[in-house]
PDB file of N, CA and C in Angstrom:
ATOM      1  N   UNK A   1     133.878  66.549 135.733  1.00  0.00           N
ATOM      2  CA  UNK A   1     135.032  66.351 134.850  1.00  0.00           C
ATOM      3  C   UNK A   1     135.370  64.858 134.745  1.00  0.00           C
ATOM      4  N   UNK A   2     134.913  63.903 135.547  1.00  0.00           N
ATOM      5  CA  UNK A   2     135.341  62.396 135.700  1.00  0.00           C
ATOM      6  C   UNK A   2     134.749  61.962 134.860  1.00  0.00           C
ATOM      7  N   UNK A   3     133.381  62.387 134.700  1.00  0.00           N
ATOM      8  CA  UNK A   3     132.793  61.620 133.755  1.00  0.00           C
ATOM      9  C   UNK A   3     133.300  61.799 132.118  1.00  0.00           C
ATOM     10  N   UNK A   4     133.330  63.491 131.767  1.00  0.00           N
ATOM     11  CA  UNK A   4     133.740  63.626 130.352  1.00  0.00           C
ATOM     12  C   UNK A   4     135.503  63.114 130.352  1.00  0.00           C
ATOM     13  N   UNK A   5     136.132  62.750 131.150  1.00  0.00           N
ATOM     14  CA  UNK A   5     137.863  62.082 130.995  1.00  0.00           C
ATOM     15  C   UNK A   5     136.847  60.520 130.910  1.00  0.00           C
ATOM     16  N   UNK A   6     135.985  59.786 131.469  1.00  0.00           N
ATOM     17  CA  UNK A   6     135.844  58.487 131.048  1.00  0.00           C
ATOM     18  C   UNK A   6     135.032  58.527 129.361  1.00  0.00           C
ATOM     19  N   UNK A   7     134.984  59.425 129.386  1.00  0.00           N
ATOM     20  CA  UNK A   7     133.852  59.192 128.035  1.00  0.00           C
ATOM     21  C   UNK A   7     134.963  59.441 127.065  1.00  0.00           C
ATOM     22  N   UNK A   8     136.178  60.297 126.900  1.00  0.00           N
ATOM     23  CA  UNK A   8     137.212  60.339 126.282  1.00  0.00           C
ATOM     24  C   UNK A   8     138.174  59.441 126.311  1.00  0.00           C
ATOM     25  N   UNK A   9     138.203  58.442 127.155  1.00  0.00           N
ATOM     26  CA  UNK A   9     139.083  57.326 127.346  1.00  0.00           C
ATOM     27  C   UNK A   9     138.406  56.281 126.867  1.00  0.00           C
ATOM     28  N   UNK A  10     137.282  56.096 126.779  1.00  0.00           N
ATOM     29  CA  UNK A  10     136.012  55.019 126.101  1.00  0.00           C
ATOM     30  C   UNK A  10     136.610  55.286 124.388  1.00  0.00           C
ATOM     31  N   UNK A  11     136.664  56.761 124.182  1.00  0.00           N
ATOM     32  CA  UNK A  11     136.518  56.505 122.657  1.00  0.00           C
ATOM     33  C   UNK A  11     138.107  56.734 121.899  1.00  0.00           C
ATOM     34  N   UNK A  12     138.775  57.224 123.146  1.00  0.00           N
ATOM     35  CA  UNK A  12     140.064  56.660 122.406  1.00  0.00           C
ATOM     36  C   UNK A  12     140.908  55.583 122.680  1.00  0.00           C
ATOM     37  N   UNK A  13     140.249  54.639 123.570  1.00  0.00           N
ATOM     38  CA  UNK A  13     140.569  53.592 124.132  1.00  0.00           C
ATOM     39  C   UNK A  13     140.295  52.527 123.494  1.00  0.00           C
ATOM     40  N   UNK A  14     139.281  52.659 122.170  1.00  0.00           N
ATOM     41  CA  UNK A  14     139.392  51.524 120.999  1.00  0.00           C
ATOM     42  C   UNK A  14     140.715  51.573 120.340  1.00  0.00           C
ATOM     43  N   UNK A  15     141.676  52.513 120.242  1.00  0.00           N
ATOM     44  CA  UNK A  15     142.722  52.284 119.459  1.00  0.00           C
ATOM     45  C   UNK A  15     143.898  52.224 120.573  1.00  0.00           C
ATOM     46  N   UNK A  16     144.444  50.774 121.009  1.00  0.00           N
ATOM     47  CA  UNK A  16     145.254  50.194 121.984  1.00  0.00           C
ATOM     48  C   UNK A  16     146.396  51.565 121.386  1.00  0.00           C
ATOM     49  N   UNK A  17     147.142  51.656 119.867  1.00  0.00           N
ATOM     50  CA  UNK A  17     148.349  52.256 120.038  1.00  0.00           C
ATOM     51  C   UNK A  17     148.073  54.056 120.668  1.00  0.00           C
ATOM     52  N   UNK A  18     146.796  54.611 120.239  1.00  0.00           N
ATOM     53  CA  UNK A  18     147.046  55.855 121.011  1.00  0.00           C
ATOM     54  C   UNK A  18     147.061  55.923 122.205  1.00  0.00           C
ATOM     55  N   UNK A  19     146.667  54.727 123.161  1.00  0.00           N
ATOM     56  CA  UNK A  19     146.448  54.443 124.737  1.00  0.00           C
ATOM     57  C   UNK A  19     147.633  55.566 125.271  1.00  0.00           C
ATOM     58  N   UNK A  20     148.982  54.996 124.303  1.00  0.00           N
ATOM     59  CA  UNK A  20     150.304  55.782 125.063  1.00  0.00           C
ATOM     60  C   UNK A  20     150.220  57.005 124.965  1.00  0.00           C
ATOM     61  N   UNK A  21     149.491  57.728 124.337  1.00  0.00           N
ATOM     62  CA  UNK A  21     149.870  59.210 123.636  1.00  0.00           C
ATOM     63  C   UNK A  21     148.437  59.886 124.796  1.00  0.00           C
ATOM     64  N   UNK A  22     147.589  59.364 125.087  1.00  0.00           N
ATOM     65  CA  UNK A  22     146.803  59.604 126.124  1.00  0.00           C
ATOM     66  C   UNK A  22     147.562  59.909 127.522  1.00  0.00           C
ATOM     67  N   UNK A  23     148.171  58.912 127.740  1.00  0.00           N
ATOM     68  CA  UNK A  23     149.152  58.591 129.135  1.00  0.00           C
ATOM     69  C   UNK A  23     149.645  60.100 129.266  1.00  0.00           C
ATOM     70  N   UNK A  24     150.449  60.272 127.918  1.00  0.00           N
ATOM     71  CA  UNK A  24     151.050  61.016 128.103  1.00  0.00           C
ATOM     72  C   UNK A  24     150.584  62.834 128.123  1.00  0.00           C
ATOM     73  N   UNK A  25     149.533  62.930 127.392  1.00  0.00           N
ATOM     74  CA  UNK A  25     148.934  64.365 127.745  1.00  0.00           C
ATOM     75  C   UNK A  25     147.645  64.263 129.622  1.00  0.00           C
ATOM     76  N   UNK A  26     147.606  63.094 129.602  1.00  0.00           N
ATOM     77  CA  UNK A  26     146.721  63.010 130.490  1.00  0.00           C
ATOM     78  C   UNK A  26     146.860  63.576 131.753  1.00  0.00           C
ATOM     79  N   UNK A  27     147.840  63.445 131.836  1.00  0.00           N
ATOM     80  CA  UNK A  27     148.729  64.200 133.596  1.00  0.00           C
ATOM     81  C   UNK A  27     148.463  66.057 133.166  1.00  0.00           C
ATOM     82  N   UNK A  28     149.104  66.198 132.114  1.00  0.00           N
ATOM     83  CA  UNK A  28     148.074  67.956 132.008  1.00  0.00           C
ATOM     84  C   UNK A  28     146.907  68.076 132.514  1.00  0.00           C
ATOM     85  N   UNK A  29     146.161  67.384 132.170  1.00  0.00           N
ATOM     86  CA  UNK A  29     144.343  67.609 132.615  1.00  0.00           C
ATOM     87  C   UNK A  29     144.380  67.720 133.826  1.00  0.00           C
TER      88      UNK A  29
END
């Protein structure tokens, strides 16, 4: 699972403003 959460943070991690909206569902996972 570490790897597919880095591979999802790689590709939504080009867009700095969704960074926050990540933060925030990320604690669910």
């Amino acid at each position: 699972m570490k790897n597919i959460k880095r591979l999802i943070v790689r590709l939504i991690g080009r867009k700095k403003k969704e960074q926050k909206k990540v933060f925030e569902w990320w604690d669910l996972i």
